[in-house]
Each structure stands twice: as C-alpha cells, then as structure tokens.
Protein backbone atom coordinates (compact mmCIF):
# COMPACT_ATOMS: atom_id res chain seq x y z
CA UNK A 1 -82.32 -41.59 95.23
CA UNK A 2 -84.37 -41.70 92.18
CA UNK A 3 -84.06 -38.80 89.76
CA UNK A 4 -87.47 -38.51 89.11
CA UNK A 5 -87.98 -37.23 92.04
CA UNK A 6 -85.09 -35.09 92.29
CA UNK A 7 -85.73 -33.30 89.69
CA UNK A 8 -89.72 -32.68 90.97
CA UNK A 9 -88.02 -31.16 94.08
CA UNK A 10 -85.42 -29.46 92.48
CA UNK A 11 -87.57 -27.80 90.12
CA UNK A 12 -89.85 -25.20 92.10
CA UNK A 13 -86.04 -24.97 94.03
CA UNK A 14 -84.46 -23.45 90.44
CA UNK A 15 -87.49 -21.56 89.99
CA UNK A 16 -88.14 -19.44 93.41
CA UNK A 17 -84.46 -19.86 95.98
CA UNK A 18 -81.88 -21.59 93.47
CA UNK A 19 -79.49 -20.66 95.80
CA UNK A 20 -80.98 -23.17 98.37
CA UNK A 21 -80.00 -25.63 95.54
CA UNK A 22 -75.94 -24.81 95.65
CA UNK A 23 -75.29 -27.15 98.87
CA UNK A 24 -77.42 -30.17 97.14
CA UNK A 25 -74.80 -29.72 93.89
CA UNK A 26 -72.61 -31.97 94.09
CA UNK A 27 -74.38 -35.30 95.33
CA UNK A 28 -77.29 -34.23 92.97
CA UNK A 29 -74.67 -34.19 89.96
CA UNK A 30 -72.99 -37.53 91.13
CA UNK A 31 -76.43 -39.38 90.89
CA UNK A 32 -79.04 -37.58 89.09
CA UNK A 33 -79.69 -38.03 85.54
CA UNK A 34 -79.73 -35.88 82.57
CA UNK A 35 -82.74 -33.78 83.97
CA UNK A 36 -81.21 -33.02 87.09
CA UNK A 37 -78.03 -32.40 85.96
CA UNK A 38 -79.67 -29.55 84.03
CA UNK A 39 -81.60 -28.58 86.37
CA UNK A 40 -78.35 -27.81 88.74
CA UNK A 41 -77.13 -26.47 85.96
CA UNK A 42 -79.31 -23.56 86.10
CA UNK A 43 -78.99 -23.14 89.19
CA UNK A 44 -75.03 -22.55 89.35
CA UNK A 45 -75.66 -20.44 86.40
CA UNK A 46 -77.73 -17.84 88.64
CA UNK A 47 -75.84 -17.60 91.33
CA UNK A 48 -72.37 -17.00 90.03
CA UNK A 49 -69.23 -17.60 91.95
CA UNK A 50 -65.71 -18.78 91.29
CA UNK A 51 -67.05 -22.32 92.86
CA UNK A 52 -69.90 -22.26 91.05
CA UNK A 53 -68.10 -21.56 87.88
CA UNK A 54 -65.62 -24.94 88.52
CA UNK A 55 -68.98 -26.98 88.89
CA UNK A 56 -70.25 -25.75 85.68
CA UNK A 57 -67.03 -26.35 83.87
CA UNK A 58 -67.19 -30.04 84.63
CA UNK A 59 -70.42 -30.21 82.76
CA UNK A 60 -68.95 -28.85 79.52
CA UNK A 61 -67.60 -32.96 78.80
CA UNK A 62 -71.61 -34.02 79.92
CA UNK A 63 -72.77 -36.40 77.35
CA UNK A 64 -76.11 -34.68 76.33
CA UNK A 65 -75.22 -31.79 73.58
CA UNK A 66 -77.96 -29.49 74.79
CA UNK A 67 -76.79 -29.71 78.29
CA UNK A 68 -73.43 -29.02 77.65
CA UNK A 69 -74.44 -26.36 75.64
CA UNK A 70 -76.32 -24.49 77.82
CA UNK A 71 -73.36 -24.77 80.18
CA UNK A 72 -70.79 -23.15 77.60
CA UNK A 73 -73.09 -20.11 76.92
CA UNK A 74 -73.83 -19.83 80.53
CA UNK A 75 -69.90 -19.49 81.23
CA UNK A 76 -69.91 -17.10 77.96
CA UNK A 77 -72.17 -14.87 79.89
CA UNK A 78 -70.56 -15.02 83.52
CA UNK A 79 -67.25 -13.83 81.94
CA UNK A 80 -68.72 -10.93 80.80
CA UNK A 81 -68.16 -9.92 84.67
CA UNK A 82 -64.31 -8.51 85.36
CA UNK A 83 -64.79 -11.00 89.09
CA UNK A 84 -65.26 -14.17 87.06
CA UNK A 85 -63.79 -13.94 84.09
CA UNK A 86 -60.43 -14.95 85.28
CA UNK A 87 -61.79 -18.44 86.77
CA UNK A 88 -64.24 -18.73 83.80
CA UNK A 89 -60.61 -18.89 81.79
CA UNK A 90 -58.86 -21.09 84.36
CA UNK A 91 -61.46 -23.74 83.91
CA UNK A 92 -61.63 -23.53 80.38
CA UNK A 93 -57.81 -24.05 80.06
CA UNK A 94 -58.96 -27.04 82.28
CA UNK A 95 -61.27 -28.69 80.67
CA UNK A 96 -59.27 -28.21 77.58
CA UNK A 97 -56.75 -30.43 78.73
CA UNK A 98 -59.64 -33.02 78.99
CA UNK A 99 -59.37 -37.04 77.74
CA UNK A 100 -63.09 -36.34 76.91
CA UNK A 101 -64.42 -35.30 73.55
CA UNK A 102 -67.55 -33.42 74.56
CA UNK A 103 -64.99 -31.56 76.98
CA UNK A 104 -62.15 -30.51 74.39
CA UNK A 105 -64.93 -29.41 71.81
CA UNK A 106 -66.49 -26.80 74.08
CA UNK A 107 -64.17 -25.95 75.83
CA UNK A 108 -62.13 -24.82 72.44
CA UNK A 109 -65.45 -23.00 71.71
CA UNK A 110 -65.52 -21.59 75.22
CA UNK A 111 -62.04 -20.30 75.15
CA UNK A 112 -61.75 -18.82 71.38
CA UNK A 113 -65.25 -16.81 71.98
CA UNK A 114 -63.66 -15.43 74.97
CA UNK A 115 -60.76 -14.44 72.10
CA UNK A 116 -58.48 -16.32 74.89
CA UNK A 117 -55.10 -16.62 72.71
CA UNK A 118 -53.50 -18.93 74.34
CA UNK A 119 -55.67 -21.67 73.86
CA UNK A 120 -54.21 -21.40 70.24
CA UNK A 121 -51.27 -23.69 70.93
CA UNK A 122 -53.48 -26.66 71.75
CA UNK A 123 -56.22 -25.84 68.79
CA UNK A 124 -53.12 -26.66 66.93
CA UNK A 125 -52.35 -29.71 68.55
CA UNK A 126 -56.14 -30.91 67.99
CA UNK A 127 -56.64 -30.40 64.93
CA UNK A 128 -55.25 -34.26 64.73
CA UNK A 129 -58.07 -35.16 67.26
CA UNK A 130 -59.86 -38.68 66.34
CA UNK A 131 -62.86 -37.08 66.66
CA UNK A 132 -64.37 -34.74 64.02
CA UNK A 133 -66.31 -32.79 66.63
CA UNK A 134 -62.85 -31.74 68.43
CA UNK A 135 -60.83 -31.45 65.02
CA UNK A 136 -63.60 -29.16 63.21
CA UNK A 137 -63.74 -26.93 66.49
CA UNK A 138 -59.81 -26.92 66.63
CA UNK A 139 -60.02 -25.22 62.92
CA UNK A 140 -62.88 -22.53 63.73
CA UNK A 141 -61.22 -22.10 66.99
CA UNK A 142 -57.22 -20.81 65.44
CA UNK A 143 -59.42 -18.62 62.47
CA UNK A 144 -61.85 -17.10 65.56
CA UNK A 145 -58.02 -16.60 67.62
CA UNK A 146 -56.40 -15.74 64.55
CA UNK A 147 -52.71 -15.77 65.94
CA UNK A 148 -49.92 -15.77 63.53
CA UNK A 149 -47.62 -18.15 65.47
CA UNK A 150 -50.00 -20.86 64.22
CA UNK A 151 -50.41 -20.26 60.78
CA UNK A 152 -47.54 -22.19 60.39
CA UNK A 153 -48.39 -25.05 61.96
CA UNK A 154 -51.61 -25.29 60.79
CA UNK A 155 -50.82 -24.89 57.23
CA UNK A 156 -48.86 -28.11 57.56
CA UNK A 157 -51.55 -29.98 59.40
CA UNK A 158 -54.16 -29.10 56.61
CA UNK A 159 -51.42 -30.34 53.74
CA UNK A 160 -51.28 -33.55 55.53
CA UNK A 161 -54.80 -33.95 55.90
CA UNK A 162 -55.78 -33.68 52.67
CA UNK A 163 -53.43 -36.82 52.06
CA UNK A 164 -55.14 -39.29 54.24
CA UNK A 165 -58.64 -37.34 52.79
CA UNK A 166 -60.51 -40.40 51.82
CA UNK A 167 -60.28 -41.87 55.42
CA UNK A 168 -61.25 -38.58 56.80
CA UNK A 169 -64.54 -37.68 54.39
CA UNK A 170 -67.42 -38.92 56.53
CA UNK A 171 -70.14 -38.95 54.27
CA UNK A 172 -72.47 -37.70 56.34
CA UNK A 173 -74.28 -34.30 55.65
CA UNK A 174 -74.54 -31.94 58.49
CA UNK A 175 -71.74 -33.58 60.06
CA UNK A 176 -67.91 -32.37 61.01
CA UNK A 177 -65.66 -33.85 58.58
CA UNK A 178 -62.10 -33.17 56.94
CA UNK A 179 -64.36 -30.85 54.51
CA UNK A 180 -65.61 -28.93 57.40
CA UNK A 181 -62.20 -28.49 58.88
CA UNK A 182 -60.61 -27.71 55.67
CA UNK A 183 -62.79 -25.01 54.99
CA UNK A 184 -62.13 -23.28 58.47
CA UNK A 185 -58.56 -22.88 58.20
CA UNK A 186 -58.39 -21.96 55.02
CA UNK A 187 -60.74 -19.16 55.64
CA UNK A 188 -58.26 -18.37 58.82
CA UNK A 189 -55.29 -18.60 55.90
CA UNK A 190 -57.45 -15.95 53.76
CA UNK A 191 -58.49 -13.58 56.74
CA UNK A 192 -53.71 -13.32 57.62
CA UNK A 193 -53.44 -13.51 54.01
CA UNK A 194 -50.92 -16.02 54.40
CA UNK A 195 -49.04 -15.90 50.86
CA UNK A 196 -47.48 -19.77 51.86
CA UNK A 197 -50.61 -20.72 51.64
CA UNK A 198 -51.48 -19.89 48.23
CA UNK A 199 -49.83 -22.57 46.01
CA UNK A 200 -52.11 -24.95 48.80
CA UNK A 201 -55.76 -23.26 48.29
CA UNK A 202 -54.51 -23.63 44.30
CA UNK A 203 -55.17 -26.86 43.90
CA UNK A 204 -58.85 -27.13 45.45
CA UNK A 205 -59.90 -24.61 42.39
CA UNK A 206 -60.91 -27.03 40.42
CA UNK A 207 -64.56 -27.89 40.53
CA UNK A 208 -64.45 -31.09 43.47
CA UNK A 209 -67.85 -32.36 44.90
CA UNK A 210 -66.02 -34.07 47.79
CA UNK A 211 -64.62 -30.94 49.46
CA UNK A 212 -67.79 -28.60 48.65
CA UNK A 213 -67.18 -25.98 51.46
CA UNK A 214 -63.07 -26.58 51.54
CA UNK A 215 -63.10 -25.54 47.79
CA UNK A 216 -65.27 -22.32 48.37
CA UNK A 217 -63.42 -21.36 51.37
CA UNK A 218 -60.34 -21.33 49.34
CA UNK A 219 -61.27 -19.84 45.80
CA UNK A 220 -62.42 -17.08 48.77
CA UNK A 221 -59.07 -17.23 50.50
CA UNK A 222 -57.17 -17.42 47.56
C-alpha cells in the first residue's frame, strides 16, 4: 500500500519484464503516487496494445506536467504504427472531450501533431477555455490543422478577444496568455492568407508592448 515501495518493486519490473507490470496497472494507478504512476507509465509505453493505449490516454489529464508529457509523446510514437494508430486517435478524441484542463491541453496537442482534422471543430470551441493552457493550445492546434472551415470562426473569436484583452493579459512571462493565443492564430490567418483578416492584423501595427508576440505575428501575417 505505500508507494514507496511500489515504486522500489516496480522499478527493476520496468527495467528487465515490464510486461509482468501490465496486470498490476490498474490498482497501481488507482493508489500509487506520482512516481508510480510514471513508472506504469513506461511500462504501457513498451508494450503497446490497443488496451494499453486507453490506460495511457487517461494519464494525459495527470496533474504532474512531466508525466503527462511523457505520456503524449509516448502516444505520438505508438501511432506511428498503422495497428494503433486508429485507437491512439479514438482516445485522443476522448480525452478531448475531457472536464479536465491538463486533459483538453494535450490531448489538442496529441491530436493536431497527429494532423487529426477533425479535432479542429472543438480547437474552435476552446479557444474560449478559462484556462490559458487549453485556450493557447486551441490556437497552435487550428494553425498546426490548418482547415479552412475554421478560419471563420476563429477570426471572430480572436476579434472578441481582443475586447475583453485587459482581463485576459496575465502578466506573467513565460506564461499562456491572450498574447500567446493571439499570436497563434494570426500566424494560422497569415499561413491561408485569409484576406478577412487583414483590416484585423491592421490595427496591432502599431508599436504595442502589451501584445509583443500578437503584434509580430501579424505585421508577419499581414
């Protein structure tokens, strides 16, 4: 029961018969901590299969970044294989449907590296998310997808935006903001050439310390 010493058992497990590790998954995720989450982790990741891959999706909404991390690349790389890429999608779509933050910003990651279109509908829809995390990933995630049908949309999400802009400028260096966002779609406006757009990327010309990388992204796009 304690995870101290689940992980010290599970460890030489990873290391020489991680497949001895696969029937211990589930309780060990239910009550192990961050260490032994990871370490299961790993072990899923080597021995890839479609039940494997619905374990390791779960672990995209974990609360430690690195962990969760690990767990999106680790799907990256197991839908590199025609057998898994279809569940590695399914699960995405899943997660993506998510209440959780950590969840709905890697799985958007997840799905537009995997240049999965479909998951361009919903990048739309969070690109309203309370959180920055999922509303900065929604933005990178429709200019990685690049699909017309949500130029659109998007162009009238990012007008909006930059109304309620001083409730949405974090202050914080290093970390997602409206500035952040901005700057993604309009480098997704500049890469379709979207000509509605224009009279939009206009007005962040002038010189504006608030919106550094918005204002470069659109003298680029524009």
């Amino acid at each position: 029961e304690d995870s101290s010493v689940m992980a010290g058992a599970l460890e030489p497990l990873v290391e020489l018969e991680p497949a001895r590790v696969l029937p211990l998954a589930k309780p060990a995720l239910a009550r192990g901590d961050a260490n032994v989450r990871r370490l299961v982790a790993q072990a899923l990741a080597v021995c890839p299969s479609a039940d494997n891959v619905v374990l390791l999706a779960d672990l995209l909404a974990d609360p430690i970044p690195s962990l969760r991390q690990y767990v999106r690349q680790s799907l990256e790389k197991l839908a590199q294989s025609p057998d898994l890429r279809p569940e590695v999608l399914r699960q995405g779509e899943r997660m993506l449907q998510s209440e959780r933050w950590t969840a709905l910003e890697q799985s958007v990651i997840l799905l537009a590296t995997l240049d999965h279109s479909p998951a361009a509908d919903r990048c739309v829809e969070l690109l309203v998310h309370p959180r920055a995390e999922v509303y900065e990933a929604a933005a990178w995630g429709l200019r990685r997808l690049g699909v017309d049908r949500t130029l659109a949309p998007a162009l009238d999400t990012a007008r909006k935006r930059n109304e309620t802009r001083p409730g949405l400028l974090l202050g914080r260096p290093g970390r997602p903001d409206l500035d952040h966002q901005l700057a993604h779609l309009f480098e997704f406006f500049g890469q379709k050439k979207h000509a509605p757009a224009e009279p939009f990327l206009r007005t962040f010309v002038a010189k504006d310390l608030s919106m550094p990388r918005a204002r470069s992204a659109a003298v680029w796009a524009w």
